[in-house]
N, C-alpha and C. Protein backbone atom coordinates (compact mmCIF):
# COMPACT_ATOMS: atom_id res chain seq x y z
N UNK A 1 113.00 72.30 96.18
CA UNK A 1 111.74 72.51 95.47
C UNK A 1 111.81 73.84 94.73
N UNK A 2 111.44 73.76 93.31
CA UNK A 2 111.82 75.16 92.95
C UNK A 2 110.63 76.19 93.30
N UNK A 3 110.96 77.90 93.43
CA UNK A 3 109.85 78.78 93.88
C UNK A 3 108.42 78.04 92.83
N UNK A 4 107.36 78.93 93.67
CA UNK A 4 106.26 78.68 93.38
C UNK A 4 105.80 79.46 92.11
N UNK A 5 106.32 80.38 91.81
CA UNK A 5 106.23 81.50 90.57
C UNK A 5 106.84 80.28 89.43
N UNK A 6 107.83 80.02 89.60
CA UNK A 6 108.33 78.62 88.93
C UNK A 6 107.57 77.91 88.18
N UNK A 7 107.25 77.20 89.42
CA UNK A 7 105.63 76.31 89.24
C UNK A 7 104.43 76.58 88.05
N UNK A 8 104.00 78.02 88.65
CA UNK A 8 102.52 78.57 88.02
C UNK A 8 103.34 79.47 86.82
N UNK A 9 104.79 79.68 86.41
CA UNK A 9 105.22 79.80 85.24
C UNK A 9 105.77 78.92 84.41
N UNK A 10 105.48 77.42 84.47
CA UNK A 10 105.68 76.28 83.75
C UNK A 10 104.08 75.92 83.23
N UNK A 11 103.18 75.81 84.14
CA UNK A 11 101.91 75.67 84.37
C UNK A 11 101.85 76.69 83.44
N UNK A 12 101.80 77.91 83.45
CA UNK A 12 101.19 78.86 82.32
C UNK A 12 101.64 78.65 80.87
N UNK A 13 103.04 78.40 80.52
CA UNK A 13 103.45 78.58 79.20
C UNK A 13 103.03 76.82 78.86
N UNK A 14 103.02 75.74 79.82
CA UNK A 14 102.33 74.69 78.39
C UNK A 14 100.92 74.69 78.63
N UNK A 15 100.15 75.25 78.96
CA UNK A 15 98.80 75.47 78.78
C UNK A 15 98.56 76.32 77.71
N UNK A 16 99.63 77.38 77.45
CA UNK A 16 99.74 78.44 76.38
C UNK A 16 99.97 77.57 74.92
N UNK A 17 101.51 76.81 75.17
CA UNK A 17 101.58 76.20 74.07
C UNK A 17 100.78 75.14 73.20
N UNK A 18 100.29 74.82 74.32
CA UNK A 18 98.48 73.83 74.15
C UNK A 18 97.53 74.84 73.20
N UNK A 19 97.43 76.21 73.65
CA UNK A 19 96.64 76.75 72.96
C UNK A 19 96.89 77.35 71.48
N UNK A 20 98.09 77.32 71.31
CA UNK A 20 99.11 77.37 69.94
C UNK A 20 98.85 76.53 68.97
N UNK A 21 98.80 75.27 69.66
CA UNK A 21 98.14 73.91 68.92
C UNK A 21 97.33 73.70 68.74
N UNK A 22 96.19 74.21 69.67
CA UNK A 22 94.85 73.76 69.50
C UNK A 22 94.09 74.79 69.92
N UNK A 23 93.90 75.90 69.57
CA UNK A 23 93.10 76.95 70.37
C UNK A 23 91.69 76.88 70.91
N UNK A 24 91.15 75.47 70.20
CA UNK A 24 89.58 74.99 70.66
C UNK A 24 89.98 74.44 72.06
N UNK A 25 90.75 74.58 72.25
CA UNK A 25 90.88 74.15 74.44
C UNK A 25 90.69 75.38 74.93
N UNK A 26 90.82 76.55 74.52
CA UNK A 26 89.86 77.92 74.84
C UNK A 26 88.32 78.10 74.33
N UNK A 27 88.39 77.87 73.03
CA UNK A 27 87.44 78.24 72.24
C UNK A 27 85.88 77.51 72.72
N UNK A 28 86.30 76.23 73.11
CA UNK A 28 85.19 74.89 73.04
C UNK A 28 84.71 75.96 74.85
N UNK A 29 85.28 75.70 75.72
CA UNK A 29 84.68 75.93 77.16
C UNK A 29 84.16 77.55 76.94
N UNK A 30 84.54 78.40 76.19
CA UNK A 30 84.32 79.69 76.25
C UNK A 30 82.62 80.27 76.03
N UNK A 31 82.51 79.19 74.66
CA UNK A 31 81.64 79.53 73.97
C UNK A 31 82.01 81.07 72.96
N UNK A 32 83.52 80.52 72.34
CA UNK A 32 83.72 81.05 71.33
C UNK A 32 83.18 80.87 69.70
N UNK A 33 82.98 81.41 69.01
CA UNK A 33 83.17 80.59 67.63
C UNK A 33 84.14 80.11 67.17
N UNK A 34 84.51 78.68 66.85
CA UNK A 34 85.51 78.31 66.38
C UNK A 34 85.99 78.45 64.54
N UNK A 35 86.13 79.87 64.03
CA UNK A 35 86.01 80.59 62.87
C UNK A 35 87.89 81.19 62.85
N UNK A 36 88.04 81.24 62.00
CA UNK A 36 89.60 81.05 61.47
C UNK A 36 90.43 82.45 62.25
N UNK A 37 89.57 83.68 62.41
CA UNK A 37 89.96 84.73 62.71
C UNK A 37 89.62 84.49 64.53
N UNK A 38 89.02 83.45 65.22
CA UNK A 38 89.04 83.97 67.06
C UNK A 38 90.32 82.37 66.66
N UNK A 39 90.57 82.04 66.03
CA UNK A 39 91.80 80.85 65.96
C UNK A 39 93.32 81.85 65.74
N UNK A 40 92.93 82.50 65.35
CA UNK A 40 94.25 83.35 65.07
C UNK A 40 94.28 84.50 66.28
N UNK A 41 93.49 84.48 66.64
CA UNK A 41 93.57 85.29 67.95
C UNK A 41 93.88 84.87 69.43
N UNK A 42 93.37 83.61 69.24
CA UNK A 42 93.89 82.73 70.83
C UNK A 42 94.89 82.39 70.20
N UNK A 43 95.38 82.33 69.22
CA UNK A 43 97.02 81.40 69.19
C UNK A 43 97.71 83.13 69.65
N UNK A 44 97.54 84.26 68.84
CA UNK A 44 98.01 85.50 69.45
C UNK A 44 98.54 85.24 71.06
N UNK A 45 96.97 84.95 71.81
CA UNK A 45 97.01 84.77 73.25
C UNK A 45 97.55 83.94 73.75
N UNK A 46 98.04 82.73 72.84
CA UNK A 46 98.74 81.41 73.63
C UNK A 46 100.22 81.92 73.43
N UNK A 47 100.77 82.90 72.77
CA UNK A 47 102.44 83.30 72.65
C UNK A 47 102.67 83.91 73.50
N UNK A 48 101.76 85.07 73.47
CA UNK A 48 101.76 85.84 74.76
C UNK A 48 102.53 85.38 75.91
N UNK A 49 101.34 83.87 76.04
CA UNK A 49 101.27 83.94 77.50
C UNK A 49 102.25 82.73 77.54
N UNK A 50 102.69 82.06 76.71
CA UNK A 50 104.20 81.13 77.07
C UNK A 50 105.08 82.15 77.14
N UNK A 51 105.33 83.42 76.27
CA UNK A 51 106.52 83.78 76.52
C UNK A 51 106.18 84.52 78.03
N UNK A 52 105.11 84.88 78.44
CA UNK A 52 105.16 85.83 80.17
C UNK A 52 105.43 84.38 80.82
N UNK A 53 104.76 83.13 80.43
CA UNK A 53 105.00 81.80 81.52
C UNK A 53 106.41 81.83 81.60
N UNK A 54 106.89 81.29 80.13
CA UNK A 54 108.88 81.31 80.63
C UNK A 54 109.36 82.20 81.02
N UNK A 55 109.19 83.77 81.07
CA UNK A 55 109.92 84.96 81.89
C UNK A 55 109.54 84.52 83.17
N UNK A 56 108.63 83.82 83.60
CA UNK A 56 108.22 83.43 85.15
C UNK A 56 109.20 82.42 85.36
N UNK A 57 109.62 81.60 84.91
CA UNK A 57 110.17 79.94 85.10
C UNK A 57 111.86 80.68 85.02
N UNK A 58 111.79 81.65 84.01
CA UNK A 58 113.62 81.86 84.11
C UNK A 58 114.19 83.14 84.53
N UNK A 59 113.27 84.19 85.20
CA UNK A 59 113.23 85.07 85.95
C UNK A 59 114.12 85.03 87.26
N UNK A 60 115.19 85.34 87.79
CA UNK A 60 116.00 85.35 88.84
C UNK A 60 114.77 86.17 90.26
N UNK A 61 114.69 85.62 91.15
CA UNK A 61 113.79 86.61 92.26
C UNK A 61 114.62 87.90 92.21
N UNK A 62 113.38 89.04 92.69
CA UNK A 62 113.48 89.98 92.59
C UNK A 62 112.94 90.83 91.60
N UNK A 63 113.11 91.83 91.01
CA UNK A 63 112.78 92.73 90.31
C UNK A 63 112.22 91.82 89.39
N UNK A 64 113.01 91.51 88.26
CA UNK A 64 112.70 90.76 87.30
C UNK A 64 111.64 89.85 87.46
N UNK A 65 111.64 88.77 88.68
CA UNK A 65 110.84 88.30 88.59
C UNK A 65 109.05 88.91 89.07
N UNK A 66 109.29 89.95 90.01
CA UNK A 66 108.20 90.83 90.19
C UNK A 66 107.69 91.25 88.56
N UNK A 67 108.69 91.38 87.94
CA UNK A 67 108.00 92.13 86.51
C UNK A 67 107.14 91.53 86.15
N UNK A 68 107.40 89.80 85.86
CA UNK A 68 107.43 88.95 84.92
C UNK A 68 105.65 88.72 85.56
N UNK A 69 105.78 88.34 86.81
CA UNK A 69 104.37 88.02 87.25
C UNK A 69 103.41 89.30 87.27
N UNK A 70 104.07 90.31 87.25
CA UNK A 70 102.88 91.50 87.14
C UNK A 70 102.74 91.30 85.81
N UNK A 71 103.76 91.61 84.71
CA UNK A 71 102.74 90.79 83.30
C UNK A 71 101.80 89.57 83.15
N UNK A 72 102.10 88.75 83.86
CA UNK A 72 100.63 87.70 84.31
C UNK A 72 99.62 87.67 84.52
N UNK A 73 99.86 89.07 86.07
CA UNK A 73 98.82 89.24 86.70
C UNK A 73 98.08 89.95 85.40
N UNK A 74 98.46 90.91 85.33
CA UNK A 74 97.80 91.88 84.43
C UNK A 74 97.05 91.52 83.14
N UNK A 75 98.03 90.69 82.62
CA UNK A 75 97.44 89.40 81.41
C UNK A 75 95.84 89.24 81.73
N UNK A 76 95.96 88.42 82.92
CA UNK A 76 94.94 87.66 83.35
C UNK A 76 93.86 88.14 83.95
N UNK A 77 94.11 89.49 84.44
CA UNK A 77 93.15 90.18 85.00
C UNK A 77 92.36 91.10 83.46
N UNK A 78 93.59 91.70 82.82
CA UNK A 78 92.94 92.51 81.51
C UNK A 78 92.01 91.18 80.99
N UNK A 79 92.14 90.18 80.52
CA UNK A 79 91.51 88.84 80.02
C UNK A 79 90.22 88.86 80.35
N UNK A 80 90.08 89.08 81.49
CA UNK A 80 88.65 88.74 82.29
C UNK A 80 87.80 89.41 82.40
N UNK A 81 88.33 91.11 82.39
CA UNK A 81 87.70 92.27 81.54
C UNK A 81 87.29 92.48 80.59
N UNK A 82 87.99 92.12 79.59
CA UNK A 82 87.67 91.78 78.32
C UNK A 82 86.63 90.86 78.13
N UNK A 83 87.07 89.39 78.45
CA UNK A 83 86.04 88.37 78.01
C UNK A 83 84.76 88.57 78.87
N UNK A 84 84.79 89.16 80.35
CA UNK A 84 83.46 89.72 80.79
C UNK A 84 82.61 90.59 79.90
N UNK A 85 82.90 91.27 79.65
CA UNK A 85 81.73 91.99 78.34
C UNK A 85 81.81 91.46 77.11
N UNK A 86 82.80 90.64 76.63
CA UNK A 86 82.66 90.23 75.33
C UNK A 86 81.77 88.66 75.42
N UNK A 87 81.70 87.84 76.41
CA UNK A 87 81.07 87.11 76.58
C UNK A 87 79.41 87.44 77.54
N UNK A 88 79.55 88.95 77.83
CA UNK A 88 77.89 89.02 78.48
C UNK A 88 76.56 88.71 77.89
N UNK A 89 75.87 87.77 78.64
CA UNK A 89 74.89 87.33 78.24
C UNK A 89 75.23 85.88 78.41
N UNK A 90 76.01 85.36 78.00
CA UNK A 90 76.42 83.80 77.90
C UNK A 90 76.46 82.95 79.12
N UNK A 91 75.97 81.78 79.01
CA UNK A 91 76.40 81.02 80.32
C UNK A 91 77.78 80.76 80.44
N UNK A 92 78.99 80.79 79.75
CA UNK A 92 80.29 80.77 79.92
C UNK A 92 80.78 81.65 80.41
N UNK A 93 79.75 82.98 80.46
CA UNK A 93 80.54 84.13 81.20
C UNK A 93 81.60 84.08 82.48
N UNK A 94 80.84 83.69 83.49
CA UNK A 94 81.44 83.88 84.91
C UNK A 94 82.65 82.38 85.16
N UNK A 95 82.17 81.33 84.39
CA UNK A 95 83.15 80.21 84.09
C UNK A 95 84.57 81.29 84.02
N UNK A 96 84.67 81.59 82.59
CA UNK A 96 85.58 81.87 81.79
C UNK A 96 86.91 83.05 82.61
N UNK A 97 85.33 84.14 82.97
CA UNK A 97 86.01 85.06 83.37
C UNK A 97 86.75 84.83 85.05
N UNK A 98 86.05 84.04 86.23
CA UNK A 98 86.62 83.28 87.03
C UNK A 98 87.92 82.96 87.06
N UNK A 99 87.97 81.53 86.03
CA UNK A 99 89.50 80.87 85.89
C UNK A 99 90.46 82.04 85.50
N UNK A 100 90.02 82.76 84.88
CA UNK A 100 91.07 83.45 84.28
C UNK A 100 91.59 84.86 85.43
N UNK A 101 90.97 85.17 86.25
CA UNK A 101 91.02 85.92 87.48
C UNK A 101 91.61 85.12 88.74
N UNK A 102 90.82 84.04 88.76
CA UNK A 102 91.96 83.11 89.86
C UNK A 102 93.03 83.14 89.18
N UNK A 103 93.55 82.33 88.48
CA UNK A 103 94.93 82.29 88.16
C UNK A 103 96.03 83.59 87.89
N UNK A 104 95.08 84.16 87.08
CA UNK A 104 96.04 85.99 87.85
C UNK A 104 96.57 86.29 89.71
N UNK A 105 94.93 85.94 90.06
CA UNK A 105 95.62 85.66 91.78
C UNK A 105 96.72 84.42 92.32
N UNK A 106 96.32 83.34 91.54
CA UNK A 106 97.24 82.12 91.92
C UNK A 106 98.76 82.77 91.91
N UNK A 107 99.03 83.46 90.93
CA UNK A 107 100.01 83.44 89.90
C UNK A 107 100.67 84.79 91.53
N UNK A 108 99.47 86.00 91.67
CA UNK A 108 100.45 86.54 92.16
C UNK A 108 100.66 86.40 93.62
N UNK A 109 99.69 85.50 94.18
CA UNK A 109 99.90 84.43 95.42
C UNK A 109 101.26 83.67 95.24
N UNK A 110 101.20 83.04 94.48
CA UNK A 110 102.82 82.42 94.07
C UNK A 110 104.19 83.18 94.19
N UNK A 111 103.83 84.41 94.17
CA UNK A 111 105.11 85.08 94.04
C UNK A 111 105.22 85.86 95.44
N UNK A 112 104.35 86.41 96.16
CA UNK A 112 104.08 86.80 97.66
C UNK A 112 104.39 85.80 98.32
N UNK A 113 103.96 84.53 98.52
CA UNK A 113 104.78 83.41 99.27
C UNK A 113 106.20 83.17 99.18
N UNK A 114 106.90 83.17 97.23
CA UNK A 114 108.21 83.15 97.10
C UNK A 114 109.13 84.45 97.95
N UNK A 115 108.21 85.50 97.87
CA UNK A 115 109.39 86.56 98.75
C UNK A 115 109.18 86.70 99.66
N UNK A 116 108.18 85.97 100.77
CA UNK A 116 108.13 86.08 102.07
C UNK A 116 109.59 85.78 102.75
């Protein structure tokens, strides 16, 4: 079975590349505007985060792969900071900012189990 960092770094980069293609799979649940300039900005965020997903998926354990998921974590945690005040006021707030905080934890749960 391959590690679990593996896993939640395959899981991250085609959800990313999803958002490359279609950035309204962020935009629509967010309660973004779907306007040409937050489209050019989640595709920004969907490269990002395939290229931190594949440093997760082809990362050797160890260092490297510690790196790769602290860029995740961090991704995902800065994300939620961000979209917490940039979405305050909104009912998508705590949605948005949630998923995107679990999966920073998933992500570095995944990698604490792999080096146990």
């Amino acid at each position: 079975m391959p590690a679990l960092t593996t896993l939640t770094g395959a899981a991250t980069a085609a959800y990313s590349m999803a958002l490359v293609a279609k950035p309204e799979i962020l935009q629509r649940p967010s309660g973004l505007s779907r306007n040409q300039d937050n489209r050019t900005l989640t595709r920004l965020v969907g490269v990002r985060d395939t290229a931190i997903g594949l440093a997760m998926v082809l990362a050797p354990a160890g260092a490297p792969r510690r790196a790769a998921v602290g860029a995740r974590v961090a991704s995902d945690w800065g994300d939620a900071a961000v979209l917490g005040v940039a979405l305050r006021g909104r009912d998508t707030q705590a949605k948005v900012v949630g998923f995107a905080a679990f999966w920073g934890a998933v992500c570095l749960a995944a990698l604490r189990f792999d080096e146990r």
